[in-house]
Protein backbone atom coordinates (compact mmCIF):
# COMPACT_ATOMS: atom_id res chain seq x y z
CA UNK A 1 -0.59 39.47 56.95
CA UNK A 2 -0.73 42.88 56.37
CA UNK A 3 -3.68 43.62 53.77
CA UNK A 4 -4.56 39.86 53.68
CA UNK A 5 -2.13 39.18 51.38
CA UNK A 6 0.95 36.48 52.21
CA UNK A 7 4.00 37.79 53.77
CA UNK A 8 7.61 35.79 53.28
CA UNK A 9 9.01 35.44 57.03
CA UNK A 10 12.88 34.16 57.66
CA UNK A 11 13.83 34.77 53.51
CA UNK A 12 17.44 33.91 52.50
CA UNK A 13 18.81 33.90 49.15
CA UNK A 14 20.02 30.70 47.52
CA UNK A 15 23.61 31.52 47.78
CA UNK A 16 23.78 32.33 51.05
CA UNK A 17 24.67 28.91 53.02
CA UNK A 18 24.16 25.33 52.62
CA UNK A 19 22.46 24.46 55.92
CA UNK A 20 22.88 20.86 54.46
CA UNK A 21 26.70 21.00 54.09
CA UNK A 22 27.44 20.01 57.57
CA UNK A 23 24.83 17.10 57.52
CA UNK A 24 25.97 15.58 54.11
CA UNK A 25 29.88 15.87 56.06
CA UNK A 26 28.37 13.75 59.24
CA UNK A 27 26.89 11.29 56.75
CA UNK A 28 29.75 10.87 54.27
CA UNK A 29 31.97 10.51 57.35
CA UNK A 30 30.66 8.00 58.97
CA UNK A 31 29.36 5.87 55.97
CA UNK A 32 33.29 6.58 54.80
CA UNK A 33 34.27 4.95 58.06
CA UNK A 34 31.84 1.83 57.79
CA UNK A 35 33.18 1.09 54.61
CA UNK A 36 36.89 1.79 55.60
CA UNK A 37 36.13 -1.00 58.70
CA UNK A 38 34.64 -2.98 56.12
CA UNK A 39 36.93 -2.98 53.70
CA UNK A 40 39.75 -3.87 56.57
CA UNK A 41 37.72 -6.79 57.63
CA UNK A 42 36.78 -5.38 60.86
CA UNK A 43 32.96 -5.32 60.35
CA UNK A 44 30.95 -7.55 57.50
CA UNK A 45 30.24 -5.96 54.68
CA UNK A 46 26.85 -6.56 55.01
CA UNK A 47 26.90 -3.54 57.45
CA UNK A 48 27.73 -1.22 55.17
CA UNK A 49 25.05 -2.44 52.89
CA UNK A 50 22.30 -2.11 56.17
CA UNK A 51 23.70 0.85 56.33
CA UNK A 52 22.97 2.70 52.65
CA UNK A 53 19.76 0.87 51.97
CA UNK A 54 17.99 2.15 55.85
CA UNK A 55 19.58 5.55 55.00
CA UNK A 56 18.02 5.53 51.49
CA UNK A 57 14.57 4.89 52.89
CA UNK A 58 15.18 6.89 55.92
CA UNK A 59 15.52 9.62 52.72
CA UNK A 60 12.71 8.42 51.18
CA UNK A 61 10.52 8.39 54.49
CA UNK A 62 11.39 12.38 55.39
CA UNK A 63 10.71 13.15 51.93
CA UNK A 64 7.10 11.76 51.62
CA UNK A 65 6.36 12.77 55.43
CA UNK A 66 7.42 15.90 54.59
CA UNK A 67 5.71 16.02 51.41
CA UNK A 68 2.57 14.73 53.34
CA UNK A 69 2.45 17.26 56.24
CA UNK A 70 2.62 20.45 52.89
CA UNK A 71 -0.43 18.39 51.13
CA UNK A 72 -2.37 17.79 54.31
CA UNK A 73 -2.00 14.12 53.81
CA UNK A 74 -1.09 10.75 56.13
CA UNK A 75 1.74 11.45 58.06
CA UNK A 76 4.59 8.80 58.64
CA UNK A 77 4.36 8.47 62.41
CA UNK A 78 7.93 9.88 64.55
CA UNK A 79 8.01 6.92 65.71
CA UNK A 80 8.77 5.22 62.50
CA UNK A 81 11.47 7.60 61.18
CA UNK A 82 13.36 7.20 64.64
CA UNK A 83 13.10 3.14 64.46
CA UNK A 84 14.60 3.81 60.75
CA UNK A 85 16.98 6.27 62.13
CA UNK A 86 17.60 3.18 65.03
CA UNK A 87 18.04 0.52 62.13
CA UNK A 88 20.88 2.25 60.38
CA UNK A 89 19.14 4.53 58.62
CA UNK A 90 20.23 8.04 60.43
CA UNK A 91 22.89 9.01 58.08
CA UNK A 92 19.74 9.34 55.51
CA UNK A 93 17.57 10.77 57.63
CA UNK A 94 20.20 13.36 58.75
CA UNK A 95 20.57 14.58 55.18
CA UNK A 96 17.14 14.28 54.57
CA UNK A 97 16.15 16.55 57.89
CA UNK A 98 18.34 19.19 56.59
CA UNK A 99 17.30 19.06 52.31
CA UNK A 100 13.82 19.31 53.17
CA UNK A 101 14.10 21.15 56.11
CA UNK A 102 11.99 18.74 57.93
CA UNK A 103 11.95 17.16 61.55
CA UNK A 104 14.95 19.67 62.43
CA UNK A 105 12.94 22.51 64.70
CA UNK A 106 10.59 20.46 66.99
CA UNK A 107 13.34 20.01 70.11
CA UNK A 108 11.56 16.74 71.46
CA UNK A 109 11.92 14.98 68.15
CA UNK A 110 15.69 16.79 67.44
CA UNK A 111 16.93 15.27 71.12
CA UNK A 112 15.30 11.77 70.38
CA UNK A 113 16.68 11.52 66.78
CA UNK A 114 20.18 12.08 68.78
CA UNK A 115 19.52 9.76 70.81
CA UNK A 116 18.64 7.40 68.46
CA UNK A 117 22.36 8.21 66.29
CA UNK A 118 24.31 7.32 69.90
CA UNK A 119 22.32 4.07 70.27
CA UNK A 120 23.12 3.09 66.74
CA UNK A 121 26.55 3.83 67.07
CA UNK A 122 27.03 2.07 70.17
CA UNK A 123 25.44 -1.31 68.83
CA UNK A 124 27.69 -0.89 65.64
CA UNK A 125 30.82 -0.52 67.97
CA UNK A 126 29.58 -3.78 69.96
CA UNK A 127 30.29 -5.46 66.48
CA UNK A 128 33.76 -4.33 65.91
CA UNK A 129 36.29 -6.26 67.58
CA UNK A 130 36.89 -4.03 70.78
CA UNK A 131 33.51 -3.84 71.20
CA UNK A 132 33.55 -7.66 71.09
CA UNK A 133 35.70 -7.89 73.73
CA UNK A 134 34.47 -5.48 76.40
CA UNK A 135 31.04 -7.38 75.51
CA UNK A 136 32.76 -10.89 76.17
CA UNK A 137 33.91 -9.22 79.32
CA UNK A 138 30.96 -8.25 80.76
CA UNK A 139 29.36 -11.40 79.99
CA UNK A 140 32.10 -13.86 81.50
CA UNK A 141 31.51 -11.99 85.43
């Protein structure tokens, strides 16, 4: 701070690039391919409904965390966002990392919100029917 007085540090203007756009893709797609396995009977539809109301309070979670760590308030413990993140709830919390440019610098908590996407994913495929079957085979040995 030269002078005591605030300094800006890593400025860009508004127009310069979305660093949301690729996060909102991840999220549509996926949530797009729930419902399209849905839809085709593949998966209940109760899935895709685990799925939009743990990403909508995987949203609302980042945003009062985030909201709580500018005010100097009661943080929501990591280790709640990644069990909502586990639950279903990562498409949310992916958006929400990148609109409030939260939870998207510390590494530790970047690699274990990844990890926590890949688990999810995996225990959704165990439910469609391939998944089903590789399951049944494991279990009949």
């Amino acid at each position: 701070m030269p002078r005591g007085q605030p300094q800006a540090h890593e400025v860009s203007f508004a127009g310069d690039r979305n660093p949301a756009m690729p996060a909102y893709f991840i999220a549509a797609t996926f949530l797009a391919v729930v419902a399209g396995l849905a839809v085709a009977g593949s998966l209940p539809l109760a899935v895709l409904g685990l799925y939009a109301l743990a990403s909508a309070a995987a949203f609302v979670a980042y945003a009062r965390d985030k909201s709580a760590a500018q005010s100097g308030a009661w943080r929501t413990p990591e280790s709640t966002l990644h069990l909502l993140g586990l639950c279903g709830g990562w498409p949310g919390a992916l958006v929400a990392r990148h609109v409030f440019r939260h939870k998207s610098k510390k590494p530790s908590f970047v690699a274990e919100f990844w990890v926590t996407v890949v688990l999810n994913c995996g225990a959704l495929w165990m439910l469609t029917p391939p998944g089903q079957r590789l399951l049944a085979s494991f279990l009949d040995q």
